[in-house]
Protein backbone atom coordinates (compact mmCIF):
# COMPACT_ATOMS: atom_id res chain seq x y z
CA UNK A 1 80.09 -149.97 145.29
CA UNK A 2 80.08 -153.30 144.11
CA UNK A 3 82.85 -154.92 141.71
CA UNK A 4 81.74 -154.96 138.20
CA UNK A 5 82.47 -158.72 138.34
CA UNK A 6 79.69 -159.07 141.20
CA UNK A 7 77.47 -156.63 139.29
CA UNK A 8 77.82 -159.58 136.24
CA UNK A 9 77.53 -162.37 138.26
CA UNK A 10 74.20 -160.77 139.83
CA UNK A 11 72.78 -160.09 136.70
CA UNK A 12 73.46 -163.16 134.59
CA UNK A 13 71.85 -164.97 137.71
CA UNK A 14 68.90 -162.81 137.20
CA UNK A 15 68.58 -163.48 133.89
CA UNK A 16 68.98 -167.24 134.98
CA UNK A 17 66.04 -166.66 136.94
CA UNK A 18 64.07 -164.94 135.11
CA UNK A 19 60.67 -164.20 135.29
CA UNK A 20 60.10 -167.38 137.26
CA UNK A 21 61.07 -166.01 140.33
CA UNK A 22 58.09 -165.82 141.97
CA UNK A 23 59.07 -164.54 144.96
CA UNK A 24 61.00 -161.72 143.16
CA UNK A 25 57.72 -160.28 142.54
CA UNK A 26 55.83 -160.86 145.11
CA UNK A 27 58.32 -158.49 146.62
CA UNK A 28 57.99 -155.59 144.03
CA UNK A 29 53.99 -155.95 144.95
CA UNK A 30 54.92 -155.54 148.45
CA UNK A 31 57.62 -152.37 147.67
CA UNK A 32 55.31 -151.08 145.12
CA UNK A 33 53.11 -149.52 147.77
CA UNK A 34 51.43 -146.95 145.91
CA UNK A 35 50.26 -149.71 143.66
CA UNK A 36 52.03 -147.36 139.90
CA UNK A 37 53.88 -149.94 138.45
CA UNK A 38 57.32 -148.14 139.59
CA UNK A 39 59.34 -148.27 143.05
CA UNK A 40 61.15 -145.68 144.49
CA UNK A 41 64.21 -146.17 146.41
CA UNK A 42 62.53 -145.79 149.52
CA UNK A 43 59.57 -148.35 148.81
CA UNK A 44 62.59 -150.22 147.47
CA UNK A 45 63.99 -150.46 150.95
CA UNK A 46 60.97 -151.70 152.80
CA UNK A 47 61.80 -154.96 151.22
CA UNK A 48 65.43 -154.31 150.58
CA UNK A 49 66.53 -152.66 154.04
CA UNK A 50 70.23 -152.95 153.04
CA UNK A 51 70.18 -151.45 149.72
CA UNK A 52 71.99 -148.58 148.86
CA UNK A 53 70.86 -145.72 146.65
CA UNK A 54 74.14 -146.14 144.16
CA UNK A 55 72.98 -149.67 144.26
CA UNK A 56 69.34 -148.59 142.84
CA UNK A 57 70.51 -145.95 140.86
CA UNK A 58 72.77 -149.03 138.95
CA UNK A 59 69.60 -150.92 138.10
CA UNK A 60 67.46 -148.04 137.07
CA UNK A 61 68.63 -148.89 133.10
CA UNK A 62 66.25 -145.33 132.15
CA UNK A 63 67.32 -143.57 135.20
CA UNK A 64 63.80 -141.87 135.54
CA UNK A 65 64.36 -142.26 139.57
CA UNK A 66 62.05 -145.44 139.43
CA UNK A 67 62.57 -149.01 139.28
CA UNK A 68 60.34 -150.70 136.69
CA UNK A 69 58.84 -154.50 136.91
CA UNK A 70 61.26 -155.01 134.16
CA UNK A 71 64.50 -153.62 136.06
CA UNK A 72 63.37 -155.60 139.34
CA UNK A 73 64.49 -158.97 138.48
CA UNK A 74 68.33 -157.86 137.72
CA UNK A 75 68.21 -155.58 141.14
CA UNK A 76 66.48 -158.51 142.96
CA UNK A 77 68.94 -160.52 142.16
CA UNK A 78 71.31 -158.44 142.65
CA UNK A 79 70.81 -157.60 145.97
CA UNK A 80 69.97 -161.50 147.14
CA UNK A 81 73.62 -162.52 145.90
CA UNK A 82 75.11 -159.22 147.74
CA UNK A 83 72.98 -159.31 150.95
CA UNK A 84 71.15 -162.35 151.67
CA UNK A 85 73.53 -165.08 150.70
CA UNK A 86 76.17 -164.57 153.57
CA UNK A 87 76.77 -165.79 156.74
């Protein structure tokens, strides 16, 4: 689970990033498979293979079981600052 000063740092960078991140959802088009609007945590994983489902439940803000376009950028960044920026 991560620290809640990791959770803030991964958020305020997603809010840093904002919708500009174009790459951010290009990925939710790729996870969004079923082509609804919402991800589930497994579409979540084809693009986010490390991601863990107390991780997803975190950024599902309505916790209706879906991430939303507008609860992707916070778990996108998220999991880029957890995952994909270490050695």
């Amino acid at each position: 689970m991560p620290r809640p000063r990791t959770l803030s740092l991964a958020i305020a960078a997603g809010l840093l990033l904002g919708s500009a991140g174009t790459a951010s959802a290009t990925a939710f088009g790729r996870a969004d498979t079923n082509h609804d609007g919402r991800v589930t945590y497994e579409e979540t994983r084809t693009v986010m293979p490390k991601l863990k489902q107390v991780s997803f439940d975190r950024f599902d803000t309505n916790k209706d079981g879906f991430i939303e376009k507008n609860e992707w950028s916070g778990l996108d960044a998220f999991y880029t600052f957890t995952y994909m920026q270490r050695n």
